[in-house]
Protein backbone atom coordinates (compact mmCIF):
# COMPACT_ATOMS: atom_id res chain seq x y z
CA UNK A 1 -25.36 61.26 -6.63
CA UNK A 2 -28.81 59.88 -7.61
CA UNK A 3 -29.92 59.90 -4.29
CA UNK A 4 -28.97 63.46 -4.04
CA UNK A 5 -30.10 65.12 -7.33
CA UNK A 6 -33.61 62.46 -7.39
CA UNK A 7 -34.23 60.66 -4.67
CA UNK A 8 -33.63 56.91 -2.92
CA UNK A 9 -36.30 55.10 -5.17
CA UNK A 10 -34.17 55.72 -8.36
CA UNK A 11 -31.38 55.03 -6.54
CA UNK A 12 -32.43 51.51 -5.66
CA UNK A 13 -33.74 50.66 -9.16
CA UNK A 14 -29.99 52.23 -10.37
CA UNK A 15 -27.95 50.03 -7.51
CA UNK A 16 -29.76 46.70 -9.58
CA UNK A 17 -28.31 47.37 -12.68
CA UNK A 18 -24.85 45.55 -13.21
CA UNK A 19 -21.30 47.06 -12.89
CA UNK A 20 -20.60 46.32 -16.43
CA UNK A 21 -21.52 43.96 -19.11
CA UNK A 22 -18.56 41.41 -18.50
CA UNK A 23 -18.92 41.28 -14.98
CA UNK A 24 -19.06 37.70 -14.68
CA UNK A 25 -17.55 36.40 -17.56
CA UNK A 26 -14.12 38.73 -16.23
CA UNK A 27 -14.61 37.04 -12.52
CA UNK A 28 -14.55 33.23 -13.76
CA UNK A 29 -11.64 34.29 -16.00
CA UNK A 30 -9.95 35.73 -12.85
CA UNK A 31 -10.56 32.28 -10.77
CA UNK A 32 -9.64 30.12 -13.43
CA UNK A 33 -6.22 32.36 -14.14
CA UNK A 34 -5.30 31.93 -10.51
CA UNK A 35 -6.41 28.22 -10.60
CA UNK A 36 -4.37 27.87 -13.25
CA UNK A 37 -1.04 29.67 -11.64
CA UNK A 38 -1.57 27.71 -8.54
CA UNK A 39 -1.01 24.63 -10.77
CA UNK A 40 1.89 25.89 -12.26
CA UNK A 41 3.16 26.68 -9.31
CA UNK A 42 3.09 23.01 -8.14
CA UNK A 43 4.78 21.68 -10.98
CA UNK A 44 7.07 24.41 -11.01
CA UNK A 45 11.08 22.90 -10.91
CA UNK A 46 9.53 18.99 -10.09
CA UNK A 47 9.29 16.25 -12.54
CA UNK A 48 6.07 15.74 -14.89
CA UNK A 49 4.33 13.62 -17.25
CA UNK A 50 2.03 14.78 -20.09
CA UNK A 51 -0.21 12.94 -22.17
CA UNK A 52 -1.73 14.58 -24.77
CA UNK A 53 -4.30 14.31 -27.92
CA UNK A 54 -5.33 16.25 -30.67
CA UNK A 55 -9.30 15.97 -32.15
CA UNK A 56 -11.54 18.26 -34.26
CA UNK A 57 -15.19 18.84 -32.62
CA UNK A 58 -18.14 19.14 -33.91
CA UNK A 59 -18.04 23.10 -34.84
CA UNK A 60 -15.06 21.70 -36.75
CA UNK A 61 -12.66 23.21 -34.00
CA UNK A 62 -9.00 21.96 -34.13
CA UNK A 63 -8.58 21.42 -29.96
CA UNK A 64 -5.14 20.18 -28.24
CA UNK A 65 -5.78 19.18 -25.10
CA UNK A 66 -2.92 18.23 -22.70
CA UNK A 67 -2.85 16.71 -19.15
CA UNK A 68 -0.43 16.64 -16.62
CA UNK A 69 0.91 13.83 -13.69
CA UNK A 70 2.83 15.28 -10.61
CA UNK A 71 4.31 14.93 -7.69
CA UNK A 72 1.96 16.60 -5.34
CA UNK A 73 2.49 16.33 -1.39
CA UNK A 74 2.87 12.35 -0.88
CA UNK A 75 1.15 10.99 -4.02
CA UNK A 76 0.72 11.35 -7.66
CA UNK A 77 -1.53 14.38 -8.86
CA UNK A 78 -3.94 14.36 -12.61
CA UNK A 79 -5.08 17.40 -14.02
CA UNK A 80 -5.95 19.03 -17.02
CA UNK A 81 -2.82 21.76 -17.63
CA UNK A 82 -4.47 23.68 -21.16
CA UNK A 83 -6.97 23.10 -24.07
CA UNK A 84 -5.74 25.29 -26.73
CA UNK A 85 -7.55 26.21 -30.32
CA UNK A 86 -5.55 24.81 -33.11
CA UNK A 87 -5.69 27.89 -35.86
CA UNK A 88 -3.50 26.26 -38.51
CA UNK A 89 -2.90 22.85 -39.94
CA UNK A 90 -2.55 20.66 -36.94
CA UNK A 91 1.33 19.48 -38.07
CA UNK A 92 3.46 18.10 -35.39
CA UNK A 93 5.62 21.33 -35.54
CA UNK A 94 2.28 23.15 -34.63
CA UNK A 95 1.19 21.41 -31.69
CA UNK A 96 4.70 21.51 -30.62
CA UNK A 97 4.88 25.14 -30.87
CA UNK A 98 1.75 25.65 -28.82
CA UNK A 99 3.12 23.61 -25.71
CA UNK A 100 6.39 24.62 -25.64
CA UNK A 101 4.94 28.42 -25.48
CA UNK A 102 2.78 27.46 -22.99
CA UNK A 103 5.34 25.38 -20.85
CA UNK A 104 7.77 28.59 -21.11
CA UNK A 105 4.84 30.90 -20.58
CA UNK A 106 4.46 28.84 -17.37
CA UNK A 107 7.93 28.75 -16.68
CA UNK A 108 7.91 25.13 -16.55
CA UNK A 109 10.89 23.22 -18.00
CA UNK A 110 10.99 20.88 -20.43
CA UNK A 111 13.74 18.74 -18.86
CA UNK A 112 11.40 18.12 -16.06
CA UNK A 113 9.27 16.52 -18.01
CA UNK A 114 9.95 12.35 -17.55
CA UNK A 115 7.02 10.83 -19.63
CA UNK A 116 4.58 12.08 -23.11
CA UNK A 117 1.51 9.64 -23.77
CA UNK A 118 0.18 10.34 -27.41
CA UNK A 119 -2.19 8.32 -29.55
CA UNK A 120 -0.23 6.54 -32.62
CA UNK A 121 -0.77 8.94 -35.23
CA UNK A 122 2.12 10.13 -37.69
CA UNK A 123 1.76 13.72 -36.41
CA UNK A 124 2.38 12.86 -32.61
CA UNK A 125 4.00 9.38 -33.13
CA UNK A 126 6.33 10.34 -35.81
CA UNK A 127 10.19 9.04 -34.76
CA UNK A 128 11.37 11.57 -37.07
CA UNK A 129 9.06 14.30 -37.45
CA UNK A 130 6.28 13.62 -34.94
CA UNK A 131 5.81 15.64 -32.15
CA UNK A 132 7.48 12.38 -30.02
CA UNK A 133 11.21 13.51 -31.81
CA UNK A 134 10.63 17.30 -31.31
CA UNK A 135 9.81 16.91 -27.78
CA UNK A 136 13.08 14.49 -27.89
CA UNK A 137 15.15 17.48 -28.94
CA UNK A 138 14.32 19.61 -26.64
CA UNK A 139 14.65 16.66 -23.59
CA UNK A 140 16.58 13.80 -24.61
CA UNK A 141 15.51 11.87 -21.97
CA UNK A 142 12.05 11.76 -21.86
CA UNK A 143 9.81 8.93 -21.83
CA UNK A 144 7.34 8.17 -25.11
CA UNK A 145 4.45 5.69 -24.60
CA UNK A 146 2.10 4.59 -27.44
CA UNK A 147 -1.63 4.87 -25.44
CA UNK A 148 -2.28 1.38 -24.24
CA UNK A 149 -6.26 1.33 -25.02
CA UNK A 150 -5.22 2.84 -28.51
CA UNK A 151 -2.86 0.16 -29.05
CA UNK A 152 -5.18 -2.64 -27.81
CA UNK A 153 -8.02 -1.10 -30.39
CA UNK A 154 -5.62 -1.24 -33.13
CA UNK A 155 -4.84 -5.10 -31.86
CA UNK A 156 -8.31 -6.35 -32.41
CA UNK A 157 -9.59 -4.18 -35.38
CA UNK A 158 -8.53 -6.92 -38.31
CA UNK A 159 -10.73 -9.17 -38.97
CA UNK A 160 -10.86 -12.21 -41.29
CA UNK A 161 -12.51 -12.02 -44.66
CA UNK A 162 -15.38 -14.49 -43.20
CA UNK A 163 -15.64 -12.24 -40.09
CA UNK A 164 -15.76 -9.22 -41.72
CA UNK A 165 -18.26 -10.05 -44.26
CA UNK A 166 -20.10 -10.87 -41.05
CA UNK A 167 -19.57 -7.54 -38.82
CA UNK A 168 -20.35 -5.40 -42.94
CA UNK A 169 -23.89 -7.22 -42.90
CA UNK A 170 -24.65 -6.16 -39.33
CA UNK A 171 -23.60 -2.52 -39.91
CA UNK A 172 -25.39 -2.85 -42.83
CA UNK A 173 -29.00 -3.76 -40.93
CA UNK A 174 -28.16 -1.45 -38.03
CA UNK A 175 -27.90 1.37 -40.59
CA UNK A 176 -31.10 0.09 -42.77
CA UNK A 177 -33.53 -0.14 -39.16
CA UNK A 178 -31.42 3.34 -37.44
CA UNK A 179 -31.44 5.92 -40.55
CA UNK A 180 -35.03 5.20 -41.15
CA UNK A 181 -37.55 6.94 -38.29
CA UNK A 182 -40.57 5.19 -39.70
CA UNK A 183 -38.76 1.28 -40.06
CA UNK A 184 -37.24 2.74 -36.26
CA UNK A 185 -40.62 2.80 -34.76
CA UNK A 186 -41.52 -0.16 -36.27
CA UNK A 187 -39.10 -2.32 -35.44
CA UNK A 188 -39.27 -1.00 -31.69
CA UNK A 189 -43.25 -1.56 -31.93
CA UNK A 190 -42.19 -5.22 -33.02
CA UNK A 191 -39.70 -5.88 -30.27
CA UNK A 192 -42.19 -4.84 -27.75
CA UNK A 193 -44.84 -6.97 -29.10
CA UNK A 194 -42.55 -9.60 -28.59
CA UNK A 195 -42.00 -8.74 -25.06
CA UNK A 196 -37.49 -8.23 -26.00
CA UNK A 197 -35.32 -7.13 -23.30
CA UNK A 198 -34.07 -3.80 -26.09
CA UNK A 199 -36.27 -2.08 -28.37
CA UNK A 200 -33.66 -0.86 -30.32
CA UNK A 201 -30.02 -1.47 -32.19
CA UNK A 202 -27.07 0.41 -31.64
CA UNK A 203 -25.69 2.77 -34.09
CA UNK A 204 -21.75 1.75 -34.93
CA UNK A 205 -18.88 3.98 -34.11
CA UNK A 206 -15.42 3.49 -35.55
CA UNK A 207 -13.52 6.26 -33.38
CA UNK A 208 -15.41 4.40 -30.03
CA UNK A 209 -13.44 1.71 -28.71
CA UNK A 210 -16.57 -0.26 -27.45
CA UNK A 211 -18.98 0.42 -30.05
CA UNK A 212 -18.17 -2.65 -32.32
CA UNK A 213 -18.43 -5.27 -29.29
CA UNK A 214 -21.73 -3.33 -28.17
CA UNK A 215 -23.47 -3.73 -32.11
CA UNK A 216 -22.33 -7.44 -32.15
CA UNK A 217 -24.00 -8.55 -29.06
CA UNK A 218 -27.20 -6.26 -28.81
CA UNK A 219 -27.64 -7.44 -32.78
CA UNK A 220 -27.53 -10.90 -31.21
CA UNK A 221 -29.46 -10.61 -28.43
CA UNK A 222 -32.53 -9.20 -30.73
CA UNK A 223 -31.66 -11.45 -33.93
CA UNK A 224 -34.98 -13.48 -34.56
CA UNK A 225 -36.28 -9.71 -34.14
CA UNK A 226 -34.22 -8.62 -36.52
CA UNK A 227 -35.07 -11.62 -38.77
CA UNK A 228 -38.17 -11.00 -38.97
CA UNK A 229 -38.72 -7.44 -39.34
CA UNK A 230 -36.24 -8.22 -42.54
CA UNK A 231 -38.80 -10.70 -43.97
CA UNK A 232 -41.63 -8.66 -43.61
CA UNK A 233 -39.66 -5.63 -45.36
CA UNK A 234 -38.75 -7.99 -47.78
CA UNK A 235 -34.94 -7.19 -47.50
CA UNK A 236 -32.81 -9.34 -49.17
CA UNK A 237 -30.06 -8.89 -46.21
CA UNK A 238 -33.10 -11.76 -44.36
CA UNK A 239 -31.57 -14.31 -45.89
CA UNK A 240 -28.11 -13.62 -44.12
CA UNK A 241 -29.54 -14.24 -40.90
CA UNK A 242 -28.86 -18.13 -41.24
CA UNK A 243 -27.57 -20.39 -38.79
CA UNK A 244 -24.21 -20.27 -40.14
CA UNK A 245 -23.98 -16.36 -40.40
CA UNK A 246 -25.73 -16.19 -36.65
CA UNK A 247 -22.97 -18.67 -35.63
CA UNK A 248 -20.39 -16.18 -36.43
CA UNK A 249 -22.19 -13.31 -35.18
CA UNK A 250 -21.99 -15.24 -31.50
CA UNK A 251 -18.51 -16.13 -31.68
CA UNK A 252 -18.07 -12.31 -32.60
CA UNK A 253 -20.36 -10.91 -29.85
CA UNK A 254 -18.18 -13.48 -27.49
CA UNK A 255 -14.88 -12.42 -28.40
CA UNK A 256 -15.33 -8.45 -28.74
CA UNK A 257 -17.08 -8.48 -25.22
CA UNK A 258 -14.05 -10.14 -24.11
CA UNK A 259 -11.98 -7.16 -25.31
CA UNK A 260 -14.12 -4.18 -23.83
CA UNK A 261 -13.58 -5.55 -20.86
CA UNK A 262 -9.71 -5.15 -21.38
CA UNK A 263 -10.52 -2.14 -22.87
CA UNK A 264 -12.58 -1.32 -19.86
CA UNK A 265 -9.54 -2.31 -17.02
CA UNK A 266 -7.59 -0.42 -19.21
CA UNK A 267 -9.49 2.93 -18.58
CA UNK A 268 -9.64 5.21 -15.84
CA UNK A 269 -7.35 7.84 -13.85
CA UNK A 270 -4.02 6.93 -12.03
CA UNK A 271 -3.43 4.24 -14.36
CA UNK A 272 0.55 2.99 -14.59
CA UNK A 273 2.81 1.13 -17.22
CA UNK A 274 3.50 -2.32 -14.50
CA UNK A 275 -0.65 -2.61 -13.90
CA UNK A 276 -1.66 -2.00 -17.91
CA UNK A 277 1.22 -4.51 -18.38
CA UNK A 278 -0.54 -7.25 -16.43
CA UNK A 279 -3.82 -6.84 -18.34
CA UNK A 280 -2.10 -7.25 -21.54
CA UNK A 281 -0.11 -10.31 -20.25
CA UNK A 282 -3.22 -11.86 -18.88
CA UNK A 283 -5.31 -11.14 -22.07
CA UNK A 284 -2.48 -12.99 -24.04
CA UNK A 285 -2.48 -15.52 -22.13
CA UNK A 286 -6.07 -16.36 -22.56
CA UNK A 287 -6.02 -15.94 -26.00
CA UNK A 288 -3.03 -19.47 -25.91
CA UNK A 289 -6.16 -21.58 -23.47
CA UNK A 290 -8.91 -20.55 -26.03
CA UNK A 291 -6.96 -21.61 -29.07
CA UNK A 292 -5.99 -25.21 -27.68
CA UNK A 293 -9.49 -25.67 -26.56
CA UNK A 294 -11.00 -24.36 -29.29
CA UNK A 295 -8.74 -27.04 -30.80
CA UNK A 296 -9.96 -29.36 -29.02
CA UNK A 297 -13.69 -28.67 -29.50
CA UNK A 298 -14.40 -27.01 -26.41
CA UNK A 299 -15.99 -23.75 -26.55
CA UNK A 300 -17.11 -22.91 -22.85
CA UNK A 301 -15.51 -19.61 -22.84
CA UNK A 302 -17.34 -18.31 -25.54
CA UNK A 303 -21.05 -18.47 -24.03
CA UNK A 304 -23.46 -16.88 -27.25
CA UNK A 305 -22.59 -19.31 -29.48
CA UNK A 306 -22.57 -21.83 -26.99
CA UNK A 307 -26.24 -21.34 -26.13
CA UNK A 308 -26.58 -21.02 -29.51
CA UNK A 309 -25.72 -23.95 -30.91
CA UNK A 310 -27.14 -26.29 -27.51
CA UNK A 311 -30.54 -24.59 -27.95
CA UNK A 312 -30.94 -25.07 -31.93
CA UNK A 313 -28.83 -28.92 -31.57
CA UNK A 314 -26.32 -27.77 -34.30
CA UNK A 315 -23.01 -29.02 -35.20
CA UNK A 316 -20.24 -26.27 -34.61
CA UNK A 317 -19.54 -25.47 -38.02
CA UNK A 318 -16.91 -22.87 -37.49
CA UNK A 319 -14.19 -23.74 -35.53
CA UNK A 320 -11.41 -23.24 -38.35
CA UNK A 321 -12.57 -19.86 -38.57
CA UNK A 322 -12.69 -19.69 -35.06
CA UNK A 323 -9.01 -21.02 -34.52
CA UNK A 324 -8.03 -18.29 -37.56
CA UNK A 325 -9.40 -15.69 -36.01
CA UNK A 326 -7.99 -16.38 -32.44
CA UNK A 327 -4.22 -17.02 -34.36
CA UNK A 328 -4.40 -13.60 -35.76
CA UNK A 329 -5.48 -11.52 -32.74
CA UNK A 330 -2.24 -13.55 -31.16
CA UNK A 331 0.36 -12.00 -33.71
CA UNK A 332 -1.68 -8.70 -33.79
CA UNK A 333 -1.29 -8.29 -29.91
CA UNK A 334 2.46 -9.55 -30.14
CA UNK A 335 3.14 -6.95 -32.85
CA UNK A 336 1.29 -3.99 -30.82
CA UNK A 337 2.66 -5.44 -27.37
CA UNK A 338 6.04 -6.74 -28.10
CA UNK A 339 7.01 -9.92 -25.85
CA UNK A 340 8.90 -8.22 -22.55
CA UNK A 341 9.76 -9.83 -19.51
CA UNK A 342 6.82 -10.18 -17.73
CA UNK A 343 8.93 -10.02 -14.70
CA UNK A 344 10.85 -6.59 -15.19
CA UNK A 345 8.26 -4.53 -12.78
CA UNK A 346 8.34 -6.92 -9.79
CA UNK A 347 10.59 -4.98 -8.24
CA UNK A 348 8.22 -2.33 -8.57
CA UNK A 349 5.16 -3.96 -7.95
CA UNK A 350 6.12 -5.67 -5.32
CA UNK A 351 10.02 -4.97 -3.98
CA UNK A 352 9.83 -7.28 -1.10
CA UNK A 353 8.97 -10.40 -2.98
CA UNK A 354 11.26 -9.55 -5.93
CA UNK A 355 14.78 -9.53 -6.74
CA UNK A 356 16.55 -6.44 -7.73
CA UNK A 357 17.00 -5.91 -11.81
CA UNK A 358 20.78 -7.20 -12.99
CA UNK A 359 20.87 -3.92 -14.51
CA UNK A 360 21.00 -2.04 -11.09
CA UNK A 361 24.08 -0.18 -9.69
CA UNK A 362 26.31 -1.18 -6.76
CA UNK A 363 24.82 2.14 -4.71
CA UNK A 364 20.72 0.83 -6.21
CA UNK A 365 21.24 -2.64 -5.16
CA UNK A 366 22.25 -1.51 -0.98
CA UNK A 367 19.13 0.74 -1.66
CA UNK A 368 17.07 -2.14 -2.69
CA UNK A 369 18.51 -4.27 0.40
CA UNK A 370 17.85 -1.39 2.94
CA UNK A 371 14.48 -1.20 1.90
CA UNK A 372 13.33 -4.27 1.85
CA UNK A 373 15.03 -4.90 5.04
CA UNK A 374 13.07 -2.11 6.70
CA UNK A 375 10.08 -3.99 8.69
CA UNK A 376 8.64 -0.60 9.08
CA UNK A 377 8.34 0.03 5.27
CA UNK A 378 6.44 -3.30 4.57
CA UNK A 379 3.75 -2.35 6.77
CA UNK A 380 3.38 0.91 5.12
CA UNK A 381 3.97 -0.76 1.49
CA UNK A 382 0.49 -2.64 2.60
CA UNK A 383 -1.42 0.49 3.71
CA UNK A 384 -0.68 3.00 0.99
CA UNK A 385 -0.83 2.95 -3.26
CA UNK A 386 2.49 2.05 -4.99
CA UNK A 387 3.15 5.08 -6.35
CA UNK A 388 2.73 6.90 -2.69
CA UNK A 389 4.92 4.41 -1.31
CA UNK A 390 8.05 4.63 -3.14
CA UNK A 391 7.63 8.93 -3.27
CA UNK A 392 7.81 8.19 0.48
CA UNK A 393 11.34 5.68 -0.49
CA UNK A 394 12.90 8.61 -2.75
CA UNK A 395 13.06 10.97 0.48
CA UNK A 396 15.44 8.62 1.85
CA UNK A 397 16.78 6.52 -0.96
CA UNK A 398 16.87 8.61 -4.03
CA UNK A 399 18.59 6.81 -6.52
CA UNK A 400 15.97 3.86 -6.20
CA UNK A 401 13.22 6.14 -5.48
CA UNK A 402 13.98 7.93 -8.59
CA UNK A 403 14.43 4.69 -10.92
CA UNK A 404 10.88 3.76 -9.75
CA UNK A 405 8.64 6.75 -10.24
CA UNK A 406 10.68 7.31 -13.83
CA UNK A 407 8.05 4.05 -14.86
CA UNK A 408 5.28 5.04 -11.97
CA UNK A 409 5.15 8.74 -13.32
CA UNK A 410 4.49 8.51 -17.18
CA UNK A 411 0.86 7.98 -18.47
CA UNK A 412 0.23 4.53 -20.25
CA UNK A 413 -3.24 5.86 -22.11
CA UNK A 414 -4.43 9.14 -23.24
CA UNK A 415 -7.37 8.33 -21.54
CA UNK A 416 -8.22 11.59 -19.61
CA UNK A 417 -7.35 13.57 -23.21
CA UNK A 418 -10.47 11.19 -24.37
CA UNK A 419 -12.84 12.41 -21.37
CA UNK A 420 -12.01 16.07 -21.90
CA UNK A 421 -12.77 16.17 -25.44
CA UNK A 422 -16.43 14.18 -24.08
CA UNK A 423 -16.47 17.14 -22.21
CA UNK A 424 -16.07 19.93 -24.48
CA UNK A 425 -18.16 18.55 -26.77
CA UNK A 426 -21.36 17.84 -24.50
CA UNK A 427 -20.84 21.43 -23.51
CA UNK A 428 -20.71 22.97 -27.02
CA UNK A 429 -23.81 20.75 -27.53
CA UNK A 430 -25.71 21.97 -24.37
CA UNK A 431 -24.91 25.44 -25.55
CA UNK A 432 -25.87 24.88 -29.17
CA UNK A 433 -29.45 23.29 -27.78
CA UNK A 434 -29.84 26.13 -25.60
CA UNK A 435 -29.33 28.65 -28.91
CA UNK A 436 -31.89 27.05 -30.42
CA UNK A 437 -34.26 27.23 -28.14
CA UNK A 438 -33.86 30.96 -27.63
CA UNK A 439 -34.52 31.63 -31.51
């Protein structure tokens, strides 16, 4: 019509202009709606797992977010199934009122679902009230699991009054040298003058499961630093940094580096209750060898104060508290990881070195026998993941199939519900940087 009544030129200049002022916006809403349904779809009428977590962001936004473990062709499936605005009080009847209008919006049912993962707060935890006993109503038979990293933070948080007067002080300096930009720089000019491996201390988190292991050992990696900067501020929290006190702060460093790296095995995708299980039995384990040789005076396995005390010739001062603190994490891990038998997945893990459960049915146990009879199925038990293995024994054997992925499906950590809310909060902060710039 331009063309027409004007003439091509204004045409052009017309044809640049955008359909409408949503344009875009309406097209990723479109792609993410039908990525959405073709999830749904796949889930649709098979057994599921969710784990889920609830967190408030920085724009003080009340988020649930909520993942989801399938069957998907031969092998288990992760992915993120909604993040959804809490408007209200985040109550367990709440967040249970958002999923289940989601799952029926989706037409997905909740006697599908096998397995919930949830952190161990009263609102999700709750036996009674929690979201757990809701979801319990509505299908009586699924699975609750207590996150595993959660669990194993809540394990190693208590401290004894020695220790923690120990890890107070060091939050105490890291917050004196951090808050301060001016004692900041100067304390970085100070560890570069004396030619330190870190210029800097790390600021301590309690909602991060690593952060107290990483402020113990970069505090005693850069403690004569630290020392002195003290003494030249003329801080009275110098005089802490003694041999005792930096004797402690080793064992400390030692011990909580020892537990981000269970923390650490702990974490990641496609993570299942039998291989979470063998961390924690390990972990336990060590923590019986380091006792008795602790005991016995021999502290190889903790290398900090080890150094520590070779380099400065000092007499190992602290073993009691040592031994205390080792004692406690025992009964802390027992109470947060109840003694099981360690032996209850190895049909699972492993079905042709094992021996079927005593629990297992006449028609289970001739499925256990035919299976591990089968030369062909041992090779492929070698070549492919557990849980791909026995979906592949359910097509032919489903009651043992079945019995299997009920422990293979469920999540053992809410850690993906962690990494999403990462996520949506280094977006809303890219956005929020990206305001500012503008005005």
């Amino acid at each position: 019509m331009v063309s027409t009544m004007i003439d091509e030129a204004t045409a052009s200049k017309l044809k640049a202009i955008p359909l409408s002022n949503n344009t875009i916006s309406r097209r990723i809403y479109d792609m993410s709606k039908d990525i959405e349904e073709q999830l749904n779809d796949k889930i649709r009428d098979r057994r599921f797992a969710l784990q889920m977590d609830e967190a408030t962001d920085s724009n003080k936004d009340c988020l649930l977010i909520t993942y989801v473990r399938f069957i998907d062709a031969d092998d288990l499936r992760e992915d993120l199934l909604f993040c959804k605005q809490v408007t209200s009080r985040a109550t367990a009847d709440e967040l249970f009122k958002i999923i289940d209008t989601y799952l029926r919006e989706a037409d997905l049912k909740w006697e599908d679902c096998v397995g919930i993962c949830t952190d161990g707060a009263q609102a999700m935890a709750g036996r009674r009230g929690g979201l757990q006993a809701l979801i319990k109503r509505v299908s009586p038979n699924v699975q609750w699991t207590h996150c595993m990293i959660h669990r194993e933070a809540l394990a190693s948080k208590q401290l004894s009054p020695d220790l923690h007067d120990v890890m107070t002080d060091v939050i105490t300096t890291v917050n004196y040298i951090k808050t301060r930009p001016v004692k900041a720089r100067i304390f970085s000019a100070l560890c570069e003058e004396m030619g330190s491996d870190h210029t800097a201390v790390v600021f301590h988190s309690e909602s991060r499961w690593l952060s107290r292991g990483k402020v113990l050992s970069r505090v005693f990696e850069l403690w004569d630093e630290i020392r002195i900067f003290l003494e030249e501020e003329e801080n009275e929290l110098a005089h802490k940094f003694n041999n005792k006190f930096l004797m402690k702060l080793a064992y400390l460093s030692d011990m909580f580096q020892k537990l981000n790296e269970l923390n650490l095995q702990m974490q990641g995708s496609n993570t299942h209750l039998p291989h979470l299980a063998d961390k924690i039995t390990s972990f336990t384990r060590k923590l019986e060898m380091w006792e008795q040789r602790v005991t016995e005076g021999n502290i190889d396995s903790f290398e900090n104060l080890k150094s520590f005390i070779e380099v400065n010739k000092l007499q190992n001062t602290v073993i009691p508290c040592m031994k205390a603190h080792i004692s406690a994490l025992q009964k802390h891990f027992q109470r947060y990881f109840p003694v099981q038998d360690p032996t209850q997945y190895d049909w699972i893990r492993d079905p042709f070195s094992a021996t079927p459960p005593a629990e297992f049915s006449t028609t289970e146990n001739e499925q256990f026998i035919d299976v591990t009879s089968d030369s062909t199925m041992r090779l492929e038990f070698k070549s492919k993941t557990l849980a791909a293995f026995w979906i592949g024994v359910e097509k032919d054997f489903p009651l043992l199939g079945k019995r299997a992925l009920a422990t293979l499906l469920p999540f053992a950590t809410s850690y993906l519900c962690e990494i999403g809310f990462s996520a949506v909060a280094s977006i809303k902060t890219e956005y929020r940087s990206k305001l500012d710039i503008e005005n």
